[in-house]
Protein backbone atom coordinates (compact mmCIF):
# COMPACT_ATOMS: atom_id res chain seq x y z
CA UNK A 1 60.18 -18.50 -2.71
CA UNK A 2 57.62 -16.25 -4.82
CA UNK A 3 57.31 -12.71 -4.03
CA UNK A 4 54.34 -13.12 -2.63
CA UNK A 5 55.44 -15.57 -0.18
CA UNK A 6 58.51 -13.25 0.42
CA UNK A 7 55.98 -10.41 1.12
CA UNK A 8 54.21 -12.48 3.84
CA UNK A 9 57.80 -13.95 5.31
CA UNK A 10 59.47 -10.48 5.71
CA UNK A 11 55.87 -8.49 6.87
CA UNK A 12 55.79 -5.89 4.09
CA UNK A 13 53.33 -5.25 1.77
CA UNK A 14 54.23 -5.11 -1.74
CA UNK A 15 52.90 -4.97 -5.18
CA UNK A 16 49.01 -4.04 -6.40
CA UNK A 17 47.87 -5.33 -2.76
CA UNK A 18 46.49 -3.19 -0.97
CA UNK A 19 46.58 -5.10 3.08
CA UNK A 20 48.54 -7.94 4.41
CA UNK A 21 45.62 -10.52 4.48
CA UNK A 22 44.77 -10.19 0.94
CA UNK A 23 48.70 -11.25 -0.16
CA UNK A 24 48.05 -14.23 2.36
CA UNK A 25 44.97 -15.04 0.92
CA UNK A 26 46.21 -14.91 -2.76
CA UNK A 27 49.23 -17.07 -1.56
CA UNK A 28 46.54 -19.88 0.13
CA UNK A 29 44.64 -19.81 -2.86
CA UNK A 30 47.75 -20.57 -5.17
CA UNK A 31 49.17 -22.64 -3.14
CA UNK A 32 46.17 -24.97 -2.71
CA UNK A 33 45.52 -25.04 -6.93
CA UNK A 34 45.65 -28.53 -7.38
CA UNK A 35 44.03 -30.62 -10.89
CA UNK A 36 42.36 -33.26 -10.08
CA UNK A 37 41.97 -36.63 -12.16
CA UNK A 38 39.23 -38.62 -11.97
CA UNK A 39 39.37 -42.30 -12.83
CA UNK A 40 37.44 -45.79 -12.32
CA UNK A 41 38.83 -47.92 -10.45
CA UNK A 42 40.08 -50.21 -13.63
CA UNK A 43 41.83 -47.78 -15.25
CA UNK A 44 43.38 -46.69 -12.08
CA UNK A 45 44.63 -50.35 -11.60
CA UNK A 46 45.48 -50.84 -15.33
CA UNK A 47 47.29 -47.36 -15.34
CA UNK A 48 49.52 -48.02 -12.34
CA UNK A 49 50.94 -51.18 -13.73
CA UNK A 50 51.62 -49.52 -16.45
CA UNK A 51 53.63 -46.61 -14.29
CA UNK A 52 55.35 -49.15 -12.36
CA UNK A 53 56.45 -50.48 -15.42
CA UNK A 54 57.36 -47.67 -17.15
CA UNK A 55 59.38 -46.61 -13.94
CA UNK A 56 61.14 -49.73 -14.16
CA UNK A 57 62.85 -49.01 -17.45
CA UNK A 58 65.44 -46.34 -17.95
CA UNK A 59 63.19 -43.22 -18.04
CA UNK A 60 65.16 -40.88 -20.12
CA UNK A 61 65.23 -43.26 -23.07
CA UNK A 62 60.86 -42.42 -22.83
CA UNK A 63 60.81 -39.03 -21.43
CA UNK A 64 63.36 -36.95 -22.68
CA UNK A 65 62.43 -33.81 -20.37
CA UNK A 66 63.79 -34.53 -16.45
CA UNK A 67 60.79 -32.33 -15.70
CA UNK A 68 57.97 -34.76 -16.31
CA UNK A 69 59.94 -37.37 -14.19
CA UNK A 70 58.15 -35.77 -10.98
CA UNK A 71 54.77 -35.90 -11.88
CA UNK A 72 54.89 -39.85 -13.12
CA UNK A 73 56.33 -40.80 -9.87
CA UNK A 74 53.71 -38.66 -7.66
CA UNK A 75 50.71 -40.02 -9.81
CA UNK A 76 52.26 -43.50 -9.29
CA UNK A 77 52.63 -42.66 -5.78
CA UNK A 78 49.39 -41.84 -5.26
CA UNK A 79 47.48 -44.58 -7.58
CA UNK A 80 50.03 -47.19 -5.29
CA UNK A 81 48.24 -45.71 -2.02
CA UNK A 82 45.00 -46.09 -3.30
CA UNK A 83 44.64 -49.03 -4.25
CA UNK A 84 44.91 -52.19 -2.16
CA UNK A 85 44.27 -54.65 -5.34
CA UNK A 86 48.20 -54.03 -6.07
CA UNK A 87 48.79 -56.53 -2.97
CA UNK A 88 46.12 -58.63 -3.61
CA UNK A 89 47.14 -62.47 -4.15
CA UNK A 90 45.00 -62.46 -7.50
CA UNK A 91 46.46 -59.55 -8.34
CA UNK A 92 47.70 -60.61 -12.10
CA UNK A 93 43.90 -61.47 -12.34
CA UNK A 94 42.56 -58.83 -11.07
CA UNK A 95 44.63 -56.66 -13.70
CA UNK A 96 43.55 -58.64 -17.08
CA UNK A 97 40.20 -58.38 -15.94
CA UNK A 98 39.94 -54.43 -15.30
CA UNK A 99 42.55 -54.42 -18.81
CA UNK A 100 39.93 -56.58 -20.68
CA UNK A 101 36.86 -54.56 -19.16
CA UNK A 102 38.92 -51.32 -20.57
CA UNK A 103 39.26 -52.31 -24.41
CA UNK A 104 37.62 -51.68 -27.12
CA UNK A 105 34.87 -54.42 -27.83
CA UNK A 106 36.18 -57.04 -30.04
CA UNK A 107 39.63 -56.50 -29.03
CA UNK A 108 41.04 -59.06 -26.81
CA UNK A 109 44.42 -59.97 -28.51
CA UNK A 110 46.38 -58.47 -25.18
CA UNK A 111 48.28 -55.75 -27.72
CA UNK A 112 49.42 -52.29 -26.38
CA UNK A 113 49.50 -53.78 -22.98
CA UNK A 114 53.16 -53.10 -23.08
CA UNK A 115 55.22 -50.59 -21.10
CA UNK A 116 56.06 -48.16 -24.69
């Protein structure tokens, strides 16, 4: 629990602020900080087979910091609710089409397709 959010729990002002609301309002407005991503819907696709795959492996032989774990399986999370495709029966073609939209021109030997 941050101090702020201690502040609002226990009803006591604390700190450089000088009323109640403005602690809650600082805490909403931290709280609700979020990046957001943007991505077509092919590189969504490609990217999330590529997470699945990479969760399928033993993580901590590719990321060495626990930390990052987290944030790989929430942005596989979400790519896996957005997108129906991944339950599609032409799924596998649906994925080397969006991969072969994705690279470079001239560039259609399937490399760096793999999960490392």
């Amino acid at each position: 629990m941050s101090a702020a959010t201690a502040v609002i729990a226990h009803g006591r002002l604390f700190g450089r602020f000088a009323c109640p609301c403005l602690v809650r309002k600082y805490v909403l407005t931290v709280e609700s900080e979020q990046i957001i991503i943007e991505l077509t819907p092919d590189e969504a696709l490609v990217l999330s087979d590529w997470l699945e795959r990479v969760q399928m492996t033993d993580l901590s032989r590719l990321v060495d910091d626990e930390a990052v774990w987290a944030p790989i399986h929430r942005v596989a999370g979400t790519l896996d609710k957005s997108l129906p495709e991944i339950f599609a029966a032409d799924y596998a073609e649906r994925l080397d089409a969006a991969r072969g939209r994705l690279r470079p021109l001239g560039d259609d030997s399937g490399e760096g397709d793999g999960a490392g």
